[in-house]
C-alpha atoms as a PDB file:
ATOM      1  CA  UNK A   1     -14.535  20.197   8.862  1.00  0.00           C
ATOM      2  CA  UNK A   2     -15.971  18.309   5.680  1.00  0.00           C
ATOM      3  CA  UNK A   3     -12.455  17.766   4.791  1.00  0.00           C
ATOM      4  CA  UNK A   4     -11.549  16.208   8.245  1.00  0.00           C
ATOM      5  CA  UNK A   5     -14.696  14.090   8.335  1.00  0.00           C
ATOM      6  CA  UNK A   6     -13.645  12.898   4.778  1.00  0.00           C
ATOM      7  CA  UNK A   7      -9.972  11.643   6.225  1.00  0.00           C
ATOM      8  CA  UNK A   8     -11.405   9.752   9.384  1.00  0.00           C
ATOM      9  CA  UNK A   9     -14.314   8.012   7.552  1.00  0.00           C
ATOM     10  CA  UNK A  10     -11.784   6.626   5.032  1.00  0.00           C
ATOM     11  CA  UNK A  11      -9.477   5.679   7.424  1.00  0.00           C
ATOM     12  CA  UNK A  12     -11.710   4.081   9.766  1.00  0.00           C
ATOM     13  CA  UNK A  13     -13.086   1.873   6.656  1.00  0.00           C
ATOM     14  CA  UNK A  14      -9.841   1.017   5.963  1.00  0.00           C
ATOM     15  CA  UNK A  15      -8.137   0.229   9.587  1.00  0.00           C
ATOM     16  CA  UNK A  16     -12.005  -2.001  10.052  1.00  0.00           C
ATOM     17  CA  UNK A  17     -11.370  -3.683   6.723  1.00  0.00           C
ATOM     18  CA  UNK A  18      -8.128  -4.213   7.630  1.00  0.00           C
ATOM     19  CA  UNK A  19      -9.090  -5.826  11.072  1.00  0.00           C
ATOM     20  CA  UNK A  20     -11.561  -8.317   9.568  1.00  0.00           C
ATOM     21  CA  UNK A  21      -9.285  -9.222   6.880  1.00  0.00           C
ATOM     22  CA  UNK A  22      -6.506 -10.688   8.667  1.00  0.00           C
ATOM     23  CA  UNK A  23      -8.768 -12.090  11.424  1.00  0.00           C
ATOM     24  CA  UNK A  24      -7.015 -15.574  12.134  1.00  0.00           C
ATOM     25  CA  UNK A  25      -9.996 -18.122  10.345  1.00  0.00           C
ATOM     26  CA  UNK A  26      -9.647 -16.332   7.457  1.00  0.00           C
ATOM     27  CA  UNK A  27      -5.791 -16.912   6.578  1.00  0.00           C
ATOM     28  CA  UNK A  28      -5.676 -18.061   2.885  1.00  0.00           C
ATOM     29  CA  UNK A  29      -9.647 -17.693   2.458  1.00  0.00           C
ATOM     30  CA  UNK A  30     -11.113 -15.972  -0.475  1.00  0.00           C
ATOM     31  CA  UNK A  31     -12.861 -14.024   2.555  1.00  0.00           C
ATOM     32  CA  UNK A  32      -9.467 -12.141   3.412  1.00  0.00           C
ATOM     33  CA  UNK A  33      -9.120 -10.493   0.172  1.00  0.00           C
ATOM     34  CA  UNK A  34     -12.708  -9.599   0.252  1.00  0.00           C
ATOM     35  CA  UNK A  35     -12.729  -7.543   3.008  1.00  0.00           C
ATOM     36  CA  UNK A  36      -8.990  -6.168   2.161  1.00  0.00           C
ATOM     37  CA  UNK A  37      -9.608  -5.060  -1.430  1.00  0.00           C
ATOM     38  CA  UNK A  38     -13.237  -4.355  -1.520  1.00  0.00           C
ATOM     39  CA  UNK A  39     -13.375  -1.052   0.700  1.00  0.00           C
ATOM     40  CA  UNK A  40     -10.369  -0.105  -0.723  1.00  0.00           C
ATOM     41  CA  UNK A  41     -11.242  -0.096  -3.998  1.00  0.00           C
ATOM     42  CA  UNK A  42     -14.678   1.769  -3.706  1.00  0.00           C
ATOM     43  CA  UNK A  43     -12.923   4.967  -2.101  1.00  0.00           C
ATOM     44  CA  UNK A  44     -10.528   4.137  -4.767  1.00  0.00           C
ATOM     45  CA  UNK A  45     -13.339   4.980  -7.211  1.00  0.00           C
ATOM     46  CA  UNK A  46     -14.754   7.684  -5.832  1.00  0.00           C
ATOM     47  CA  UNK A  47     -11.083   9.333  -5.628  1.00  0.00           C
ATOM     48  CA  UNK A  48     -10.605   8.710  -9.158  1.00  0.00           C
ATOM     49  CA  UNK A  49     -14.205  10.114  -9.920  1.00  0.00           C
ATOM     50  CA  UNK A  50     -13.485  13.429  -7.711  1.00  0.00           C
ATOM     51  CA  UNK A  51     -10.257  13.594  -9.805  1.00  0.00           C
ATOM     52  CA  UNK A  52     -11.318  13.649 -13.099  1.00  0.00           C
ATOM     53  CA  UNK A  53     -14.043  16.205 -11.899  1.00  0.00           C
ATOM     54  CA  UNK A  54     -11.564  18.514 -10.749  1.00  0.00           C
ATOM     55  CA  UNK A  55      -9.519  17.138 -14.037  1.00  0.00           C
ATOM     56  CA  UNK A  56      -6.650  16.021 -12.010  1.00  0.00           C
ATOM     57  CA  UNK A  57      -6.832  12.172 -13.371  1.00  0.00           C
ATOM     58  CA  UNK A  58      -5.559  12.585 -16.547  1.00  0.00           C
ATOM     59  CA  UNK A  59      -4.207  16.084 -18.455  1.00  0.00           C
ATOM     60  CA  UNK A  60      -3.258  16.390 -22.053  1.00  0.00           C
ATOM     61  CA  UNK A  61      -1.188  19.133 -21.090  1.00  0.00           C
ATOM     62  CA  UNK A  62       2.581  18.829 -19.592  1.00  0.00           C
ATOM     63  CA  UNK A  63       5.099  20.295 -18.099  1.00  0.00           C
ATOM     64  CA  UNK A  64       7.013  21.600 -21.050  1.00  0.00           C
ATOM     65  CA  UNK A  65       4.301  23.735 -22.247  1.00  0.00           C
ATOM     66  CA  UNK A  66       3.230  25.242 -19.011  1.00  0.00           C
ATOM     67  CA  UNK A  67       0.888  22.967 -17.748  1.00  0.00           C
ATOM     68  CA  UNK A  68       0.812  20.206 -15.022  1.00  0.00           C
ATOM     69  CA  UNK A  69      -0.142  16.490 -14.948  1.00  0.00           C
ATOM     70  CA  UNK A  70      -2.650  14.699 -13.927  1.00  0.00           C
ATOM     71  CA  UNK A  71      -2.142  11.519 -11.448  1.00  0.00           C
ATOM     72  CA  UNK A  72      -2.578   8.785 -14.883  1.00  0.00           C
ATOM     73  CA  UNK A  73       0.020  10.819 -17.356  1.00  0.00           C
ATOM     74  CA  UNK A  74       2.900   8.838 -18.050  1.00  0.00           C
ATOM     75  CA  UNK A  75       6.318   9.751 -19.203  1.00  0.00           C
ATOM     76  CA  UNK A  76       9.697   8.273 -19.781  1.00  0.00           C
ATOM     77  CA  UNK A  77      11.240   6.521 -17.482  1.00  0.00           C
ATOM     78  CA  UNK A  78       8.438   5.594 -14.857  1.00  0.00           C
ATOM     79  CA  UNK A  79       8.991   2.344 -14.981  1.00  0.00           C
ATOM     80  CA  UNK A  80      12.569   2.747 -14.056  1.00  0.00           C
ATOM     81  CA  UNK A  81      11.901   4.932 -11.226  1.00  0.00           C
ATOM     82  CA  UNK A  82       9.449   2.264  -9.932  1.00  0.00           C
ATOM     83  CA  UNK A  83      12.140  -0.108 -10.197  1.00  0.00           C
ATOM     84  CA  UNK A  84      14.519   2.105  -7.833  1.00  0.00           C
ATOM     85  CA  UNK A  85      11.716   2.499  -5.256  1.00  0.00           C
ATOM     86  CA  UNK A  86      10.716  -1.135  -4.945  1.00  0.00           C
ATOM     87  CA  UNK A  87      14.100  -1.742  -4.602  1.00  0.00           C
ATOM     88  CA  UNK A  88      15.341   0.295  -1.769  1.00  0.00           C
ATOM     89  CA  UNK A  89      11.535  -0.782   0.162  1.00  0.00           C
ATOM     90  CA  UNK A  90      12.718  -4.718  -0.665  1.00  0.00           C
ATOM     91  CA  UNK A  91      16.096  -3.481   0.763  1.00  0.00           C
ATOM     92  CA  UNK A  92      14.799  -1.584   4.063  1.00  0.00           C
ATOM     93  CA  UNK A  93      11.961  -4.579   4.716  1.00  0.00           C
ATOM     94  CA  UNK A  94      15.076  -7.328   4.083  1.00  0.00           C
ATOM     95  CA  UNK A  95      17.335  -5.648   6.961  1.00  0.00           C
ATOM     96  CA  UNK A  96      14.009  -5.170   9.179  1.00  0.00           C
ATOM     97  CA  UNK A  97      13.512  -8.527   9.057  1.00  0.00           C
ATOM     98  CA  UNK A  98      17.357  -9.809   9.498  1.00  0.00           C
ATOM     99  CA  UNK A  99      17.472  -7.081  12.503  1.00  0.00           C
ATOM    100  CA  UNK A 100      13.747  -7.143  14.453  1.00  0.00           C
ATOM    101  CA  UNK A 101      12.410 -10.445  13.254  1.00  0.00           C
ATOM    102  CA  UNK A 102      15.165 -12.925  12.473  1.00  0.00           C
ATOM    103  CA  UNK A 103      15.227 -16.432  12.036  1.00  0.00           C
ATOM    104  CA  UNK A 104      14.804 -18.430  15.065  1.00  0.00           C
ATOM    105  CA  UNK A 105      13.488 -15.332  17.444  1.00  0.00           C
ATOM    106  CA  UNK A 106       9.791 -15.683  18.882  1.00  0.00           C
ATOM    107  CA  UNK A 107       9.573 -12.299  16.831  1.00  0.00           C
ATOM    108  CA  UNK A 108      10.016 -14.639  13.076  1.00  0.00           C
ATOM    109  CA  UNK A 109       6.076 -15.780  14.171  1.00  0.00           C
ATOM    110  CA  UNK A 110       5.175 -11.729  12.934  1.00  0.00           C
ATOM    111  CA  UNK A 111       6.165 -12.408   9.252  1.00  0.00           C
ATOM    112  CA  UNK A 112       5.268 -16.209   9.726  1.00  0.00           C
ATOM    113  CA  UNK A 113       1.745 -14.787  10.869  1.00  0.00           C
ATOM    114  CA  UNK A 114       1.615 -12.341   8.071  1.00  0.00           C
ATOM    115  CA  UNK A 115       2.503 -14.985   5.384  1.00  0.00           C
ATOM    116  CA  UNK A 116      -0.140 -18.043   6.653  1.00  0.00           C
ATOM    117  CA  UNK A 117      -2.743 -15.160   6.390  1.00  0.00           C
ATOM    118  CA  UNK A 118      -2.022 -14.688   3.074  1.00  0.00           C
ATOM    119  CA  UNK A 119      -1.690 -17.940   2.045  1.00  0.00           C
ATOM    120  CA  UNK A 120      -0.091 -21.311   1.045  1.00  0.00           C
ATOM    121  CA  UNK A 121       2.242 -20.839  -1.457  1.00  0.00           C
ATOM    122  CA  UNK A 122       1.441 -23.834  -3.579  1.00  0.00           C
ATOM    123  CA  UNK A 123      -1.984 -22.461  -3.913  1.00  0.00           C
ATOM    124  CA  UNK A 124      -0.637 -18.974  -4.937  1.00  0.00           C
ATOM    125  CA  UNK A 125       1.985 -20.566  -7.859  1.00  0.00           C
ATOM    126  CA  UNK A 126      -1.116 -22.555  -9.089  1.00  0.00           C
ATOM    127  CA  UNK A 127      -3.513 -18.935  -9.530  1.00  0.00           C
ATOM    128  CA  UNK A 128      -0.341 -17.021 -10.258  1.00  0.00           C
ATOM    129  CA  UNK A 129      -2.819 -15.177 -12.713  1.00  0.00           C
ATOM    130  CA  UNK A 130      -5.448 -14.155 -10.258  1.00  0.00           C
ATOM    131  CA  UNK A 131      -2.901 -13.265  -7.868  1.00  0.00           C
ATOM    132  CA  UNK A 132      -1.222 -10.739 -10.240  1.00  0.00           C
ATOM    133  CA  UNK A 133      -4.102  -9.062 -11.252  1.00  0.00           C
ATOM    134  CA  UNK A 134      -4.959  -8.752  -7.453  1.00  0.00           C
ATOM    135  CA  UNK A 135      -1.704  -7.075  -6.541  1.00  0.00           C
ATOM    136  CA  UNK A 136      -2.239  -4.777  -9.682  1.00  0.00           C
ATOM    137  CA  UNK A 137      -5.894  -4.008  -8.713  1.00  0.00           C
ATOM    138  CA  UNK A 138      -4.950  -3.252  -5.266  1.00  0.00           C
ATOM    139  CA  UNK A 139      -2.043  -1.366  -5.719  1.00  0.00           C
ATOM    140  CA  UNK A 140      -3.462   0.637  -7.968  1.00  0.00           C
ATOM    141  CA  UNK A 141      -6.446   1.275  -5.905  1.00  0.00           C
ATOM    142  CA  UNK A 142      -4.072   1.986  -3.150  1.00  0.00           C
ATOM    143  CA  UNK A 143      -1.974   4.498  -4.678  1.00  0.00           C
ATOM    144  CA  UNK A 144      -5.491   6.544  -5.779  1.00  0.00           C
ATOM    145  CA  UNK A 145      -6.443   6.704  -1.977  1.00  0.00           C
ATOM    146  CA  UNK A 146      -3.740   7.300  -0.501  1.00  0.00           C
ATOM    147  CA  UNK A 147      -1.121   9.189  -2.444  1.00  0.00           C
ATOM    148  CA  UNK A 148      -3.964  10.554  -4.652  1.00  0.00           C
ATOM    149  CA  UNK A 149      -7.640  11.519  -2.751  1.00  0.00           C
ATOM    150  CA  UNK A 150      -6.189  11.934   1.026  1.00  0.00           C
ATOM    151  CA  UNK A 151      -3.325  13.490  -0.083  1.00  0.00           C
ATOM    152  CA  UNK A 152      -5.632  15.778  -2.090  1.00  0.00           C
ATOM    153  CA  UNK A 153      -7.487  16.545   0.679  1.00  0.00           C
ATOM    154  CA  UNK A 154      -4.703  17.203   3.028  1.00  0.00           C
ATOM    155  CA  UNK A 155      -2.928  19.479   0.652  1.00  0.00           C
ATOM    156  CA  UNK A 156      -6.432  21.723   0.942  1.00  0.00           C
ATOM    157  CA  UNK A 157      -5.264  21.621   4.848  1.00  0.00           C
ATOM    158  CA  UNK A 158      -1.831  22.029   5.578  1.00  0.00           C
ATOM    159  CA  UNK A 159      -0.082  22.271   2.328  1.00  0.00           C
ATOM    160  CA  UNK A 160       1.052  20.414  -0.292  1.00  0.00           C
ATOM    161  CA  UNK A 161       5.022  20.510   1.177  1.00  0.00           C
ATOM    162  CA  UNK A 162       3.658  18.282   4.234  1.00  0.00           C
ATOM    163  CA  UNK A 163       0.297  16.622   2.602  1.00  0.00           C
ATOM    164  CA  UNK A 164       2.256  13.684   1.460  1.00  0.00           C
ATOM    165  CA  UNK A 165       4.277  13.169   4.810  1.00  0.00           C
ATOM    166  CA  UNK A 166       0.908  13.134   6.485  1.00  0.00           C
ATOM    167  CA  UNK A 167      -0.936  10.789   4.353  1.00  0.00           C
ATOM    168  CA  UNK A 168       1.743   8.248   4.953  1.00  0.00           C
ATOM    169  CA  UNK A 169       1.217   8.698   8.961  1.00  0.00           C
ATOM    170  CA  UNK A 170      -2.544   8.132   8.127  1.00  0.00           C
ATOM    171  CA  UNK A 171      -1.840   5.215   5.865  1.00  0.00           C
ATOM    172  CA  UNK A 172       0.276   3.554   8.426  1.00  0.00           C
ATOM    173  CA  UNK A 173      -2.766   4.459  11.285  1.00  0.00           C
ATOM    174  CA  UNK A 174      -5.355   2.768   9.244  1.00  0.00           C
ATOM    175  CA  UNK A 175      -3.489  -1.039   9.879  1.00  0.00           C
ATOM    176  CA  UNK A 176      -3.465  -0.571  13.285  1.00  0.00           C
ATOM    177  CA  UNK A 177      -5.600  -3.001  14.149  1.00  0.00           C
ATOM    178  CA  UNK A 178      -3.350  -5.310  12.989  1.00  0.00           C
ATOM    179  CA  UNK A 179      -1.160  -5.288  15.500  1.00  0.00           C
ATOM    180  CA  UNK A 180      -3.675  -7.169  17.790  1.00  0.00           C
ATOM    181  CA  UNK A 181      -5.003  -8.877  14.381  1.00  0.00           C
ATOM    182  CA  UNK A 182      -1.964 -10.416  13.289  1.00  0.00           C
ATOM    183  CA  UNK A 183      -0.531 -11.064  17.220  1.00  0.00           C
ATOM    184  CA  UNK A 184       1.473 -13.142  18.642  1.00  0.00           C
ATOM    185  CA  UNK A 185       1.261 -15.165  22.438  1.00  0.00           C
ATOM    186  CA  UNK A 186       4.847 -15.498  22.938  1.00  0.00           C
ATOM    187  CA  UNK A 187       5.956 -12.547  20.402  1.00  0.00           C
ATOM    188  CA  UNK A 188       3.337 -10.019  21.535  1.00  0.00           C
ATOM    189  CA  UNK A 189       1.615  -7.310  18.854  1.00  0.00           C
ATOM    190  CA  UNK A 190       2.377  -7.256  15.465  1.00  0.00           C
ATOM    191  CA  UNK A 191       3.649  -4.559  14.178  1.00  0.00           C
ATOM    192  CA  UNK A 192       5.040  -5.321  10.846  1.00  0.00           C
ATOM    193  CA  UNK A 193       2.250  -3.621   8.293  1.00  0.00           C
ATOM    194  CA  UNK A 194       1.857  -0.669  10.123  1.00  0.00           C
ATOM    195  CA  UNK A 195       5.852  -0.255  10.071  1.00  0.00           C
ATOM    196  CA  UNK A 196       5.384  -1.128   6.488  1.00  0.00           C
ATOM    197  CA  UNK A 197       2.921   1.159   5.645  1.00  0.00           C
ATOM    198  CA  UNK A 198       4.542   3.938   7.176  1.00  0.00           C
ATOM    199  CA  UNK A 199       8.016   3.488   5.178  1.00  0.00           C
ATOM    200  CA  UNK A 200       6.309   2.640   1.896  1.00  0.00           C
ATOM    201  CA  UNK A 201       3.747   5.382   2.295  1.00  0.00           C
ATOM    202  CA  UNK A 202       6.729   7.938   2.267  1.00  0.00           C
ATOM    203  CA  UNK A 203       8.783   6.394  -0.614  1.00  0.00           C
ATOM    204  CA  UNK A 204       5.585   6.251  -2.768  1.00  0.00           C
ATOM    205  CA  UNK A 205       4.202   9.643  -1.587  1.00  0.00           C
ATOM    206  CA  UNK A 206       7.592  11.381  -2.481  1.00  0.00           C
ATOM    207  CA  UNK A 207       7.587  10.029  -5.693  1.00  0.00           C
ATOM    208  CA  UNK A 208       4.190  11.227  -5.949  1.00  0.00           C
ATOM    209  CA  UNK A 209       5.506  14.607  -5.059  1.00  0.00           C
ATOM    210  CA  UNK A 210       8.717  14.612  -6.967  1.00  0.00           C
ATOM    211  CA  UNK A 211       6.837  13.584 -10.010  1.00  0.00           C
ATOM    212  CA  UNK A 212       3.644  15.242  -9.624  1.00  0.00           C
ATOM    213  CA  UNK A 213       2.221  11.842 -10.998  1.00  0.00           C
ATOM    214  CA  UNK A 214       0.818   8.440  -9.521  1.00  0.00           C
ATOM    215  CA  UNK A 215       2.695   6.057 -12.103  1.00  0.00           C
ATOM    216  CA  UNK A 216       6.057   5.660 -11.086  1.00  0.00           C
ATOM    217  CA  UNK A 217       4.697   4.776  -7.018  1.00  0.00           C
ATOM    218  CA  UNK A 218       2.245   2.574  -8.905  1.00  0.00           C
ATOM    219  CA  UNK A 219       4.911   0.879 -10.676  1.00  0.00           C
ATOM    220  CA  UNK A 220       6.764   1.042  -7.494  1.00  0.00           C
ATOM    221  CA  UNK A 221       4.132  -0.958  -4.952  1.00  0.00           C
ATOM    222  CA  UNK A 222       2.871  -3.890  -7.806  1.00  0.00           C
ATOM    223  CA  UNK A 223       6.977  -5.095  -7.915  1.00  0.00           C
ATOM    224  CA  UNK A 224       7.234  -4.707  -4.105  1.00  0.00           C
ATOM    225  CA  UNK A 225       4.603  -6.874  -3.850  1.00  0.00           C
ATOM    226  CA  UNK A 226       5.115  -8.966  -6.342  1.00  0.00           C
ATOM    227  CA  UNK A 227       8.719  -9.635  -5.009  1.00  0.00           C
ATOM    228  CA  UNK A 228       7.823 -10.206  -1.056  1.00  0.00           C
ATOM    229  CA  UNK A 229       4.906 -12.265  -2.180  1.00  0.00           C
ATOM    230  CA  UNK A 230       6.265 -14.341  -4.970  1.00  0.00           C
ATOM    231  CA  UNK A 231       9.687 -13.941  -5.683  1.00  0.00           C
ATOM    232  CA  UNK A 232      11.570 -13.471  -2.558  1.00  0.00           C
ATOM    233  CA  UNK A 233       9.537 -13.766   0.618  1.00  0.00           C
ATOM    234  CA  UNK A 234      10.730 -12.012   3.541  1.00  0.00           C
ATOM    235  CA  UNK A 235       9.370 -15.669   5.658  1.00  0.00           C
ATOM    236  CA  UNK A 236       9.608 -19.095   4.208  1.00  0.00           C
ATOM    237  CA  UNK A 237      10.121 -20.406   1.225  1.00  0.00           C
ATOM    238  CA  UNK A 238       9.746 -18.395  -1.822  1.00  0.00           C
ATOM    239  CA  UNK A 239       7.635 -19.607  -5.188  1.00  0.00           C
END
């Protein structure tokens, strides 16, 4: 039951930062990433502390002499694999957008509403700094919560074979208040981030399982972001 209680405290913390976050007066206010990173990153910490007290953070030892590693270990080729999974997620979230929100539907005004919350992108090209040290700090943070404490915890309730399927569900659960957050009159609830979370919760949690290791989904979710948020937006014009 501790374990349980655990799982719904974090994600109610999350799904209420979530909902004051992308409240509509706070689009492109230093007040949105606030209450988005904030809560985030102090389960973050206290994941990462219950890790390297159970010495799952970080291991010396590795898989070729017998031992397992711990969610920080790199190894070859992480960076590669993060590549491949940011680029099938950039792939999936292009064709969502050409088929459920194109151009010109009332349905465009959930990515437009997404985007305006975030910010203007003049102001983002002019911090370019602070903004990638935000997507690093949050992804990061995100990967240790989700694919690394609740997927911890899980595992110590169904299983490791489903933990990571399950996490994702949860991950995708705690932006549902988005959907009324980020709504639309004409185009009705939003539900682009918690259709987001879902899919990139199970890329990034199989490559958590596949590689028994944190790095290549954290690789994986800073170039995601960085390309729908800089490079090639999925809504208006891209910086």
């Amino acid at each position: 039951m501790r374990n349980v209680a655990y799982l719904v405290g974090i994600v109610v913390v999350v799904a209420a930062s979530s909902h004051f976050a992308f409240q509509l007066g706070r689009g492109g206010q230093p007040s949105f990433l606030v209450w988005l990173a904030v809560p985030t990153i102090a389960i973050a910490v206290v994941g990462a502390v219950r890790a390297h007290r159970d010495g799952d953070l970080y291991r010396r030892s590795s898989f070729d002499d017998g031992g397992g590693l711990g969610w920080l270990n790199v190894r070859s080729g992480d960076f590669t694999r993060g590549f491949a999974g940011a680029a099938l997620l950039f792939v999936s979230a292009w064709g969502f957008t050409k088929l459920v929100a194109p151009v010109g539907s009332d349905r465009e005004s959930w990515l437009a509403r997404l985007y305006l919350q975030i910010g203007d992108p003049t102001s983002l090209r002019k911090s370019v700094v602070f903004v990638v040290l935000s997507i690093l700090v949050l992804a990061v943070a995100e990967e240790l919560v989700w694919r690394g404490l609740v997927t911890s915890i899980l595992a110590e309730l169904v299983g490791t074979q489903r933990a990571w399927v399950y996490a994702a569900v949860l991950y995708a659960v705690a932006q549902v208040p988005t959907l009324w957050a980020l709504s639309d009159p004409v185009a009705g609830l939003n539900p682009v981030l918690p259709v987001a979370a879902l899919a990139s919760g199970l890329v990034w949690g199989f490559m958590a399982r596949r590689f028994g290791r944190l790095l290549p989904g954290i690789f994986s979710h800073v170039l995601f972001d960085w390309t729908v948020l800089m490079m090639f937006r999925l809504w208006g014009p891209s910086i």
